[in-house]
C-alpha atoms as a PDB file:
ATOM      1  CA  UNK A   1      87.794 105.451  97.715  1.00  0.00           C
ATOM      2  CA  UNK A   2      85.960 105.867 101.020  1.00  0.00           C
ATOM      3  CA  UNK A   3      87.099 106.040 104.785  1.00  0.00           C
ATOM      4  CA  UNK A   4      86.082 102.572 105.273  1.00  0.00           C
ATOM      5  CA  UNK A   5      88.243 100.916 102.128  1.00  0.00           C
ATOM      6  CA  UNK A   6      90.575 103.594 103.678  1.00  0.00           C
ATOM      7  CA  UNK A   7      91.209 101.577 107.075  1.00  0.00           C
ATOM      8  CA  UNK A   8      90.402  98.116 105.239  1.00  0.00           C
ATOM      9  CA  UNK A   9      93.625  98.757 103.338  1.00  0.00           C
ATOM     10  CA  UNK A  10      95.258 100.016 106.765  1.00  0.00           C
ATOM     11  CA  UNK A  11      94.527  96.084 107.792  1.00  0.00           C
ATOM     12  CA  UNK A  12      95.939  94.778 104.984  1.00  0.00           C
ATOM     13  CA  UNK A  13      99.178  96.794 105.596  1.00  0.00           C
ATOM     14  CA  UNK A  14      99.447  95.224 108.965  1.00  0.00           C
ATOM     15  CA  UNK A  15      99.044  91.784 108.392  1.00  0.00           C
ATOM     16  CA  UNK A  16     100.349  91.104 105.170  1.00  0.00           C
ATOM     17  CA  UNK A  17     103.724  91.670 103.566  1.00  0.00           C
ATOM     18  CA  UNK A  18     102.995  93.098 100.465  1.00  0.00           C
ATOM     19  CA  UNK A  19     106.299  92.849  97.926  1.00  0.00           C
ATOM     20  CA  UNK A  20     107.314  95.801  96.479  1.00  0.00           C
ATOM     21  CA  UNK A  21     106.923  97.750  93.672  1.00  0.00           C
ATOM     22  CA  UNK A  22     103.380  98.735  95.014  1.00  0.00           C
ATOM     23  CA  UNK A  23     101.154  99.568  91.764  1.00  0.00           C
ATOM     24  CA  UNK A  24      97.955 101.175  92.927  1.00  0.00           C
ATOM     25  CA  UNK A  25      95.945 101.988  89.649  1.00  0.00           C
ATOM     26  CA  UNK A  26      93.506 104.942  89.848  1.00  0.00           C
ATOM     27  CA  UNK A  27      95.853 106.913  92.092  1.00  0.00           C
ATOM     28  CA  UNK A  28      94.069 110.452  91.186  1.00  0.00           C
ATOM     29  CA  UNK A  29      93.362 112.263  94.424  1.00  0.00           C
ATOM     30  CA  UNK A  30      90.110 113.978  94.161  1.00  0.00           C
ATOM     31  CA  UNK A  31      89.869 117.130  95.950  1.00  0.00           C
ATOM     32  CA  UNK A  32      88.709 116.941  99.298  1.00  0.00           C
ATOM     33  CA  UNK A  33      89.006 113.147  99.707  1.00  0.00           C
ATOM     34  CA  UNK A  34      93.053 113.507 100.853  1.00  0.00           C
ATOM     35  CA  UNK A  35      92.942 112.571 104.374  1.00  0.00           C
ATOM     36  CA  UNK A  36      91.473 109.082 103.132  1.00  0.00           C
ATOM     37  CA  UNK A  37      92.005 107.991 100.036  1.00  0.00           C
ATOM     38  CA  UNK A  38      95.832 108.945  99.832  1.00  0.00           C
ATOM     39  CA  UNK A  39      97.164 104.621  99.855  1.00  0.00           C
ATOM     40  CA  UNK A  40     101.194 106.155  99.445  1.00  0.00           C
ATOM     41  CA  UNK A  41     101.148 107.539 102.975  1.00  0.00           C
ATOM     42  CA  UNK A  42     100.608 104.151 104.482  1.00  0.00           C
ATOM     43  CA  UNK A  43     103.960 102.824 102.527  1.00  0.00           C
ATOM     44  CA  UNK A  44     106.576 105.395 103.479  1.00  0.00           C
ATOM     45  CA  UNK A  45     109.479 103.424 102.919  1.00  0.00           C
ATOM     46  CA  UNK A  46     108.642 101.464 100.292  1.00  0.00           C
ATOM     47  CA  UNK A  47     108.645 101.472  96.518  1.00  0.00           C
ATOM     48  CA  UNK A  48     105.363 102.915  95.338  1.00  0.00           C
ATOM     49  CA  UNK A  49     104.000 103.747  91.851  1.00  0.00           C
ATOM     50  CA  UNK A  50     100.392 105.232  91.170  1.00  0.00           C
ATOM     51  CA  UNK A  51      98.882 105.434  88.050  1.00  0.00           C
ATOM     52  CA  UNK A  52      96.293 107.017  86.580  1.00  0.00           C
ATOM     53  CA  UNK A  53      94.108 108.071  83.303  1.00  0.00           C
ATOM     54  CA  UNK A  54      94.888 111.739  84.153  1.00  0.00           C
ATOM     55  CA  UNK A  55      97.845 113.676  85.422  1.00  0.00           C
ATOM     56  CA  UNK A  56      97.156 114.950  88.830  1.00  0.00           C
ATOM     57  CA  UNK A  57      98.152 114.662  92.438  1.00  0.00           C
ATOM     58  CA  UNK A  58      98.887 111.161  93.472  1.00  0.00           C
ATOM     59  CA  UNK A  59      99.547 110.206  90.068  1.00  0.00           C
ATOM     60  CA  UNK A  60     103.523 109.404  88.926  1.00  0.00           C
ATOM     61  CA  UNK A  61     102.891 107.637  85.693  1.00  0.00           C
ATOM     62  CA  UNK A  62      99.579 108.289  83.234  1.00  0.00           C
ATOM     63  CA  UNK A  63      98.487 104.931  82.056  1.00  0.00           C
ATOM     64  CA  UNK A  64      95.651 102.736  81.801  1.00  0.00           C
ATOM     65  CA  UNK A  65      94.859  99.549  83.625  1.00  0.00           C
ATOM     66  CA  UNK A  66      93.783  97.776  79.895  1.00  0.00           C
ATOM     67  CA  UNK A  67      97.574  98.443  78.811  1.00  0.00           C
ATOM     68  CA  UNK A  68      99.899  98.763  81.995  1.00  0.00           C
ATOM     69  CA  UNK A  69     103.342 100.317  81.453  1.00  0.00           C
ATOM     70  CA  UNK A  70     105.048  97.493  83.089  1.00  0.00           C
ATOM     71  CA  UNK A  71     107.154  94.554  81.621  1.00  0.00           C
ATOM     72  CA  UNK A  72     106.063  91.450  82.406  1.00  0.00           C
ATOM     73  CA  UNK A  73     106.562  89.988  86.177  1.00  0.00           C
ATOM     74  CA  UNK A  74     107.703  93.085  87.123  1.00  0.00           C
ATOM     75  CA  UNK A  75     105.059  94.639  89.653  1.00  0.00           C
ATOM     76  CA  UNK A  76     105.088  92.858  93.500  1.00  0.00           C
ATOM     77  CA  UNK A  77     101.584  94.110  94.496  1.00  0.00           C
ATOM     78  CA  UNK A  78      98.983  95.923  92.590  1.00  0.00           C
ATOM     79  CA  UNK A  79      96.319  98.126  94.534  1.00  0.00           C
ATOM     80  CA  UNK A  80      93.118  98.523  92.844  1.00  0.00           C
ATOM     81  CA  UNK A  81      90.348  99.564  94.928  1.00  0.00           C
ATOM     82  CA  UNK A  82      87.040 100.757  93.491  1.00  0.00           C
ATOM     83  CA  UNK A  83      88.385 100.871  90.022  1.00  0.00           C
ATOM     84  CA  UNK A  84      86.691  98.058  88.045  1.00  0.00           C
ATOM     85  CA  UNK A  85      83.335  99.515  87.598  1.00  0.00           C
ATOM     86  CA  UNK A  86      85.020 102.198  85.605  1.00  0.00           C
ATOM     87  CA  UNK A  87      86.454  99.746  83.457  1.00  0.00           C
ATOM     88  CA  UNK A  88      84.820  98.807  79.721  1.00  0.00           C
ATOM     89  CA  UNK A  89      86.665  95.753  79.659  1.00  0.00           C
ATOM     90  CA  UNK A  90      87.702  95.085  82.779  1.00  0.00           C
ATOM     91  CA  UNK A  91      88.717  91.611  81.486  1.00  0.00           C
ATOM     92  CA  UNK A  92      91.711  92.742  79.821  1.00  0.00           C
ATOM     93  CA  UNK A  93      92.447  94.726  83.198  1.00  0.00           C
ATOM     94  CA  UNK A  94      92.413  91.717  85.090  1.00  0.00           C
ATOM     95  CA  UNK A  95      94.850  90.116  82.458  1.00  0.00           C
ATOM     96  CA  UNK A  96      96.767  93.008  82.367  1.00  0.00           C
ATOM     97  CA  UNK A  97      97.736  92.849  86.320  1.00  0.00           C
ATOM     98  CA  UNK A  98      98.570  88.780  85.861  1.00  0.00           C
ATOM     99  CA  UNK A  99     100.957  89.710  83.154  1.00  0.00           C
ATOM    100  CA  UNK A 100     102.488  92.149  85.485  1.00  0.00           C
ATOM    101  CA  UNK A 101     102.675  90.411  88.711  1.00  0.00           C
ATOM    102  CA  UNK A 102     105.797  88.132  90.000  1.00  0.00           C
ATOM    103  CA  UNK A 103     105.142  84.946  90.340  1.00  0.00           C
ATOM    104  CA  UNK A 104     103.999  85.268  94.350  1.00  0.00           C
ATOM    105  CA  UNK A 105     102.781  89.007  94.123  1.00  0.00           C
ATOM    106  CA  UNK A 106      99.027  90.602  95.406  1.00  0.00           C
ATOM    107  CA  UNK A 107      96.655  92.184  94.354  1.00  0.00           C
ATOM    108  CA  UNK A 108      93.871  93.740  96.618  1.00  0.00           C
ATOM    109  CA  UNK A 109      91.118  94.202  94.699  1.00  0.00           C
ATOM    110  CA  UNK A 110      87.574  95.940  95.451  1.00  0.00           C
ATOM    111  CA  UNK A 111      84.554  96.563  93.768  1.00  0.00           C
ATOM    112  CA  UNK A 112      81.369  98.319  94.852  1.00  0.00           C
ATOM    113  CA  UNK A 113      78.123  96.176  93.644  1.00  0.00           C
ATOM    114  CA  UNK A 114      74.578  97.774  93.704  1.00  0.00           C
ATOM    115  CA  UNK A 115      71.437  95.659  92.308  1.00  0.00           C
ATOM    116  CA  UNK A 116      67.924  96.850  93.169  1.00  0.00           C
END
């Protein structure tokens, strides 16, 4: 997470509805990195899950994005920004979050890409 995905997701906020439960996968807050990367703050009154590898601050629910803890249809929006480069198969992610989502839900995906 960076300042800039920071105020790209504060965009997205505004202009879309996004339907609850709110699932942002890899949730950890690293030290130092707070004031930007913490997503819950800009949902305050809505239902809001993260999940992460590894217990820690900003994490409710220890999980992994290859086998989400969620029934099926079940999840209104997943958040997963900056994740999928940490992901072996980040196939089975991606299937993962369509067996999750309603029928009608979002997911706001990012991915940083580097090639020399």
């Amino acid at each position: 997470m960076n300042q800039f995905l920071f105020g790209v997701c504060k965009a997205v906020k505004s202009t879309f509805p996004l339907p609850e439960p709110i699932v942002e996968a890899g949730s950890f807050l690293i030290p130092g990195q707070e004031d930007y990367s913490n997503l819950r703050k800009l949902f305050p009154h809505q239902e809001y899950v993260g999940i992460d590898m590894r217990p820690g601050e900003g994490v409710d629910m220890v999980g992994n994005i290859e086998d989400l803890p969620f029934e099926n249809e079940s999840v209104g929006t997943v958040i997963a920004l900056n994740l999928f480069e940490h992901v072996q198969r980040f196939w089975v992610g991606f299937d993962e979050i369509y067996r999750v989502l309603r029928p009608g839900g979002a997911l706001f995906v990012s991915c940083p890409f580097f090639l020399h």
